[in-house]
Protein backbone atom coordinates (compact mmCIF):
# COMPACT_ATOMS: atom_id res chain seq x y z
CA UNK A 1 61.30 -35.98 -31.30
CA UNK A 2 58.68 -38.31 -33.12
CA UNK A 3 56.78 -38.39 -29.65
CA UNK A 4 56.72 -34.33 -29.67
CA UNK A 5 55.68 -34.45 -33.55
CA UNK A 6 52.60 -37.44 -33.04
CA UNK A 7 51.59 -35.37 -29.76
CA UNK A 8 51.50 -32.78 -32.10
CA UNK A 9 49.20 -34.65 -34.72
CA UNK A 10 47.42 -35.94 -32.23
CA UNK A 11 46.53 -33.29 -29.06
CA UNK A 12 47.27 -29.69 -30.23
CA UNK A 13 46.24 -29.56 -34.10
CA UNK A 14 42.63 -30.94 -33.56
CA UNK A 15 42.64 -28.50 -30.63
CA UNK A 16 43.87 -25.68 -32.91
CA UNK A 17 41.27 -26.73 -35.88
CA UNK A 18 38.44 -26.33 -33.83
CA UNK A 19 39.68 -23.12 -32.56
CA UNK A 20 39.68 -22.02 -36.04
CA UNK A 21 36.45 -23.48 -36.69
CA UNK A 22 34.86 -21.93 -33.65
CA UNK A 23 37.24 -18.85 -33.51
CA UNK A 24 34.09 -16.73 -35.89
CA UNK A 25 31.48 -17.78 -33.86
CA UNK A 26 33.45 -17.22 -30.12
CA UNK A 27 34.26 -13.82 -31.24
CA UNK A 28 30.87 -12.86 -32.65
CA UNK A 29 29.36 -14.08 -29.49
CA UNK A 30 31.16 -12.13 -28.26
CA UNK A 31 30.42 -9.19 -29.90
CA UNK A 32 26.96 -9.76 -29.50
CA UNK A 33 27.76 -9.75 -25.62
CA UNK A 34 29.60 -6.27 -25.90
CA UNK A 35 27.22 -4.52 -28.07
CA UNK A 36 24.15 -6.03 -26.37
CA UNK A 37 24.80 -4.76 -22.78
CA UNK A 38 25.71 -1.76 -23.82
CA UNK A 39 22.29 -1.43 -26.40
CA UNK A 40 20.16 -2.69 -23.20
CA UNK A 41 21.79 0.38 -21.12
CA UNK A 42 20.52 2.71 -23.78
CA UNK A 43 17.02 1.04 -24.46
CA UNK A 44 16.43 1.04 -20.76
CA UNK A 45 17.59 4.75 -20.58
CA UNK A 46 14.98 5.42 -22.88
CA UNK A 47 12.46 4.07 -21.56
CA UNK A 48 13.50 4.93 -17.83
CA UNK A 49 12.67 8.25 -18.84
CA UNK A 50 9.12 8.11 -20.09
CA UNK A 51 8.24 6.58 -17.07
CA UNK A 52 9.57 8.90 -15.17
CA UNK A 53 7.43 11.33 -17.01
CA UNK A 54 4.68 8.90 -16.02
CA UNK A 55 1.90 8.49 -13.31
CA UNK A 56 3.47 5.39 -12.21
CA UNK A 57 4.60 5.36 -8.22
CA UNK A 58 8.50 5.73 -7.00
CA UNK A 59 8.21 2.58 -5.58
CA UNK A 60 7.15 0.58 -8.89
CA UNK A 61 10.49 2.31 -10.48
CA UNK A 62 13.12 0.96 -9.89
CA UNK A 63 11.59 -2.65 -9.81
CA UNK A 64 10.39 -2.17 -13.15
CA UNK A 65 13.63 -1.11 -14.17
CA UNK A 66 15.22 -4.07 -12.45
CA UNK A 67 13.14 -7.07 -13.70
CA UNK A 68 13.02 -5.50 -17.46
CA UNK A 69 16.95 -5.10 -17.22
CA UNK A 70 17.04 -8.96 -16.02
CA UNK A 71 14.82 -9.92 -18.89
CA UNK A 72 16.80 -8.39 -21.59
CA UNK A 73 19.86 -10.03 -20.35
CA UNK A 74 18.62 -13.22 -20.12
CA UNK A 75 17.40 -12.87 -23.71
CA UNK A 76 20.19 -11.56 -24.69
CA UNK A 77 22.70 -14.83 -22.95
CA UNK A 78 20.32 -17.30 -24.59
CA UNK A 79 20.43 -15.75 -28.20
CA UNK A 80 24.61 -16.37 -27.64
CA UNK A 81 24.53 -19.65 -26.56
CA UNK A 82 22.36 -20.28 -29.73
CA UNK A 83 25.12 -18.29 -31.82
CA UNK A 84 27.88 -20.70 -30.04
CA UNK A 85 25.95 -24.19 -30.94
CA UNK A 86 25.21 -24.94 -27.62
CA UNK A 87 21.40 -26.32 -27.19
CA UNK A 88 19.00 -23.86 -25.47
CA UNK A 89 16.52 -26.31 -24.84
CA UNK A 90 17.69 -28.27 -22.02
CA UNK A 91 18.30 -24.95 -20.42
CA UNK A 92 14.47 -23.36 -20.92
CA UNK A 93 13.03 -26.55 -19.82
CA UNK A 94 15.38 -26.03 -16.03
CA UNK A 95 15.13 -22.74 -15.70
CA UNK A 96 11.01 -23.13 -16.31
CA UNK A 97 11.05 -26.24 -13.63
CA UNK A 98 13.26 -24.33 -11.22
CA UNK A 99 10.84 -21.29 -11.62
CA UNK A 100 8.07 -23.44 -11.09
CA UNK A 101 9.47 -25.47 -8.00
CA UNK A 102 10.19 -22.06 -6.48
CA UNK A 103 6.56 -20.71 -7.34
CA UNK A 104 5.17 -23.39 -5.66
CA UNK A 105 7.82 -23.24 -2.27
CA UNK A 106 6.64 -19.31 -2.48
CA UNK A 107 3.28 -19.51 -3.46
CA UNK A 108 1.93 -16.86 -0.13
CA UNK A 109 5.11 -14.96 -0.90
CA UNK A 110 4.10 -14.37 -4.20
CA UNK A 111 0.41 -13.63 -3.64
CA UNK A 112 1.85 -11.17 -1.02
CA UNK A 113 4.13 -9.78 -3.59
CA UNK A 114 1.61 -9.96 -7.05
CA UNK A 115 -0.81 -7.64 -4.48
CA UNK A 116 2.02 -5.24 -3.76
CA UNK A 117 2.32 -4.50 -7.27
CA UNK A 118 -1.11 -4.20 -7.78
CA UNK A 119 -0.88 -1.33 -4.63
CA UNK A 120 2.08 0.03 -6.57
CA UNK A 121 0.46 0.76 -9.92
CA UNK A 122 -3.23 1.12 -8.55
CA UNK A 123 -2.15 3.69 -5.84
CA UNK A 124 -4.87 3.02 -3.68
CA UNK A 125 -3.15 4.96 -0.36
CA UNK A 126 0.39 6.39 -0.52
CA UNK A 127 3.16 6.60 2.48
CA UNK A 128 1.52 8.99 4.89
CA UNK A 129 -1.85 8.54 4.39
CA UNK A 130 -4.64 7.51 7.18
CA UNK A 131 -6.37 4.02 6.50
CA UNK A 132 -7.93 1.13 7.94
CA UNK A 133 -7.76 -2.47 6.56
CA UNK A 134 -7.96 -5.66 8.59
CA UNK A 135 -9.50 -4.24 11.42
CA UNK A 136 -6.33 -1.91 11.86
CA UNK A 137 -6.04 1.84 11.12
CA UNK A 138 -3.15 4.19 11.06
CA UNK A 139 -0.86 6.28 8.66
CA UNK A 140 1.10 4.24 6.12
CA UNK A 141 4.83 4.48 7.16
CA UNK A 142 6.07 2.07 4.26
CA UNK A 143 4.35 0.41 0.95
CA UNK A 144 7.26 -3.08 0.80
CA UNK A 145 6.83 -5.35 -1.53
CA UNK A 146 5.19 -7.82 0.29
CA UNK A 147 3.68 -5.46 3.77
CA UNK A 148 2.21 -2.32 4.48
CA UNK A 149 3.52 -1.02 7.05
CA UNK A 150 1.19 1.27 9.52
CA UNK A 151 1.69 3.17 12.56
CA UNK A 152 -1.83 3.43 14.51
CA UNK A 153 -2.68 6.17 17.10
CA UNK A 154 -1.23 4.42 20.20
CA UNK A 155 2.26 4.71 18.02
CA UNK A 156 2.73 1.15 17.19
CA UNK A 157 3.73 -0.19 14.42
CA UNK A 158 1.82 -2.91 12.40
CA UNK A 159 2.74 -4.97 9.37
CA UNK A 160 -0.14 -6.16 7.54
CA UNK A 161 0.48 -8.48 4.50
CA UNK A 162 -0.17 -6.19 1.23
CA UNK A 163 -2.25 -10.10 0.38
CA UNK A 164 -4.72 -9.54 3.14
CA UNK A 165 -4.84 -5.59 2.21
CA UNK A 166 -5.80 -6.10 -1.93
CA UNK A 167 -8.34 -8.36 -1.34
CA UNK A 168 -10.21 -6.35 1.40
CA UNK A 169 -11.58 -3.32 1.95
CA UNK A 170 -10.09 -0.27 2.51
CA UNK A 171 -11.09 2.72 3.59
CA UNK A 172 -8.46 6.19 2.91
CA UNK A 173 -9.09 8.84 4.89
CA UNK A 174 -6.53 11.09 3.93
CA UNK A 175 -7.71 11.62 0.01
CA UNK A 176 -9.70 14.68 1.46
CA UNK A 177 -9.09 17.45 3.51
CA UNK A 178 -11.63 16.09 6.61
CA UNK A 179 -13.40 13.46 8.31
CA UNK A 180 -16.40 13.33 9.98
CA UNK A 181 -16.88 12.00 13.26
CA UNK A 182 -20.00 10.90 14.96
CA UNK A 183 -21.51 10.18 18.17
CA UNK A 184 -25.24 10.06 20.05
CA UNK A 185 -26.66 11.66 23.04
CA UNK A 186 -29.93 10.54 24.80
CA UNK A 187 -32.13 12.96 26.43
CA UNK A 188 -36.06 12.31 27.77
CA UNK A 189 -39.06 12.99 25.83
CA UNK A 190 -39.88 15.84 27.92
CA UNK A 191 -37.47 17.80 27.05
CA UNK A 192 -37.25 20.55 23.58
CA UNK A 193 -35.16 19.23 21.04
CA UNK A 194 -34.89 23.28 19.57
CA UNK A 195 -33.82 23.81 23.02
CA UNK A 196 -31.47 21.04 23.46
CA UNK A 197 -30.02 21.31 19.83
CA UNK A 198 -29.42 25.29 20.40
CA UNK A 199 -26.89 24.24 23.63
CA UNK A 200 -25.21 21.96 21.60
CA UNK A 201 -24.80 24.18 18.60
CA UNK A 202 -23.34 26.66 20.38
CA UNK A 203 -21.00 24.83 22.42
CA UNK A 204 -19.56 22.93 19.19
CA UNK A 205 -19.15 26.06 17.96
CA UNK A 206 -16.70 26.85 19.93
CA UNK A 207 -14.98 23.29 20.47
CA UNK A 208 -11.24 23.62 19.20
CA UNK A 209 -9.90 21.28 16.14
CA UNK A 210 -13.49 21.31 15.23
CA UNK A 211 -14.34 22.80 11.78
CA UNK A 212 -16.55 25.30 10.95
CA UNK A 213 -16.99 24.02 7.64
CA UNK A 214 -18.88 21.91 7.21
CA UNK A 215 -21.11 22.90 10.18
CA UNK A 216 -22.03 20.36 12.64
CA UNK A 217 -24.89 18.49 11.87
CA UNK A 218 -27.34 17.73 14.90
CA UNK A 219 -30.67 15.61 14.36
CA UNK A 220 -33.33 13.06 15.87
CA UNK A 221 -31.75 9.95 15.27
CA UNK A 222 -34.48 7.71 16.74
CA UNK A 223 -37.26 6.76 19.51
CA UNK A 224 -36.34 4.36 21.76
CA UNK A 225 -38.74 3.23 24.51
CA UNK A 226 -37.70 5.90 27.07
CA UNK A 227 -35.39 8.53 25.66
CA UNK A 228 -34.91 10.37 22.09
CA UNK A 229 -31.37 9.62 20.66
CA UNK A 230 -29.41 12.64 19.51
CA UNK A 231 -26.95 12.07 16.79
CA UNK A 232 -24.30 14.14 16.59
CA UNK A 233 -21.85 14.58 13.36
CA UNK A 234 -19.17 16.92 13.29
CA UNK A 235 -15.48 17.52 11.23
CA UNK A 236 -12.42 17.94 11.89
CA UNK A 237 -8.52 16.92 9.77
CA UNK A 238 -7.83 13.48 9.73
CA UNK A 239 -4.78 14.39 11.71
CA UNK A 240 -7.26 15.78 14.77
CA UNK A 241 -9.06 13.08 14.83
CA UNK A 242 -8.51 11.44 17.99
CA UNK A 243 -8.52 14.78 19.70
CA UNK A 244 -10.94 16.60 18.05
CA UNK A 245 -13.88 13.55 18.71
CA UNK A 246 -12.94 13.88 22.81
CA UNK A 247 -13.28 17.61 22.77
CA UNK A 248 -16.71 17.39 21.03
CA UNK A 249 -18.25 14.80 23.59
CA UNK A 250 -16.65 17.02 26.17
CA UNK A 251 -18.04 20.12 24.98
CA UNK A 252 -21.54 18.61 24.80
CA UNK A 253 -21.47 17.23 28.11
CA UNK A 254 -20.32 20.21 29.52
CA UNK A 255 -23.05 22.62 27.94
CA UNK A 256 -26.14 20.08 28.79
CA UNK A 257 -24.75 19.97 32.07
CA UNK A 258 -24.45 23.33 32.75
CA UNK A 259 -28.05 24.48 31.00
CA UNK A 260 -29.80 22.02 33.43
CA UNK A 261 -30.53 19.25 30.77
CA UNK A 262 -32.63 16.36 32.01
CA UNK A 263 -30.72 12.44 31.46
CA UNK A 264 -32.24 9.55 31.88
CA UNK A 265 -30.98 7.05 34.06
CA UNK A 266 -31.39 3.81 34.87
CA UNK A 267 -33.09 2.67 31.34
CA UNK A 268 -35.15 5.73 31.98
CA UNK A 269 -37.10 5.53 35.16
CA UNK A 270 -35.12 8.29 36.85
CA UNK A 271 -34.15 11.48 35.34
CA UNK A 272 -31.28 13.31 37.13
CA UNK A 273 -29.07 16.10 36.39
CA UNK A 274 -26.06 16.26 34.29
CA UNK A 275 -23.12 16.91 36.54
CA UNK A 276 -20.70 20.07 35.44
């Protein structure tokens, strides 16, 4: 019995006097826990909805969402360790090394993913759109994180690192409603430009996938030693235009052949006829 009563003294009444010591500050920590969660659910409501009422992409959402949710929270966790005694310090100092370690192991990854926000908020091309970047062009399938994702006209698909995209140029061909395409003929000096620019007119004129509006543009680009270069500029959607540039060459090859129109050959010292 005396062994029962000094384990007593000794084991389970300190234990029980720090309880009661700690008991306020356990059970307002965790308080704090219960009421905080459920005040970050309602303050990120809130502002989940105005920026849904914002410009900001669909893609940049839920991310946003997700790494102010994470914040919160983690403010939240160290403002109850503070409340419980426990010595935030030691854990700032790891969490910063650890973040920076991992920065460091990631530091592409990063760049890759810092530039995909940027694309996110800055909107530069959307999913669907026609661009080239990198020497690559095709419509955007999928904006990730860290690739674009294109499929070019020979239907392949291309990642291209979204670090390599915001720090090049790109060109968007799908912000408005046509493109122009372009491409030259030669023809000798003897023969009438009026003449030569009528046949093409016409025969662009009535070229399918071409549009009428804006009208094809056909002028003197230049003298060369032994022919006059044509140059050639018409429109057509961005979705046509593949299609629409091989009909247009067609079509003008076609009509100069078949109104007798003088090529040079052979750098120019023969002239021959167009075949039909």
């Amino acid at each position: 019995m005396d062994d029962f009563n000094n384990f007593i003294e000794k084991k389970i009444a300190p234990m029980l006097d720090s309880l009661v010591m700690y008991l306020p500050k356990i059970l307002l920590a965790i308080a704090l826990l219960v009421i905080g969660f459920w005040a970050i659910k309602k303050i990120m409501a809130s502002i989940m909805r105005v920026v849904d009422k914002s410009k900001l992409s669909e893609e940049i959402k839920p991310l946003l969402n997700t790494f102010l949710t994470i914040t919160f929270k983690v403010i939240l966790i160290f403002a109850v360790l503070g409340i419980l005694g426990i010595e935030t310090s030691a854990f700032v100092a790891s969490f910063a090394a650890i973040s920076f370690a991992i920065g460091m192991a990631f530091q592409g990854a990063l760049g890759h993913l810092a530039s995909g926000l940027m694309i996110f908020l800055f909107r530069p091309y959307r999913k669907g759109h026609y661009i080239q970047v990198q020497d690559q062009e095709g419509y955007v399938q999928e904006i990730q994180l860290f690739n674009t994702v294109i499929k070019n006209l020979d239907n392949e698909l291309i990642l291209i690192p979204n670090g390599n995209i915001f720090g090049d140029v790109i060109v968007n061909s799908s912000v408005y409603d046509h493109i122009r395409l372009s491409f030259t003929v030669h023809i000798p000096y003897g023969e009438e430009f009026k003449k030569v620019k009528k046949i093409i007119a016409e025969a662009l004129d009535k070229t399918e996938l071409l549009l009428k509006d804006p009208k094809p543009f056909i002028g003197i680009k230049e003298f060369d030693t032994h022919t006059i270069i044509l140059e050639i500029k018409v429109y057509s959607k961005i979705e046509d235009k593949e299609n629409a540039y091989f009909k247009a060459t067609e079509a003008v090859k076609n009509a100069l052949g078949a109104n007798g129109i003088k090529m040079a050959y052979s750098e120019g010292i023969e002239l021959g006829e167009i075949g039909a």
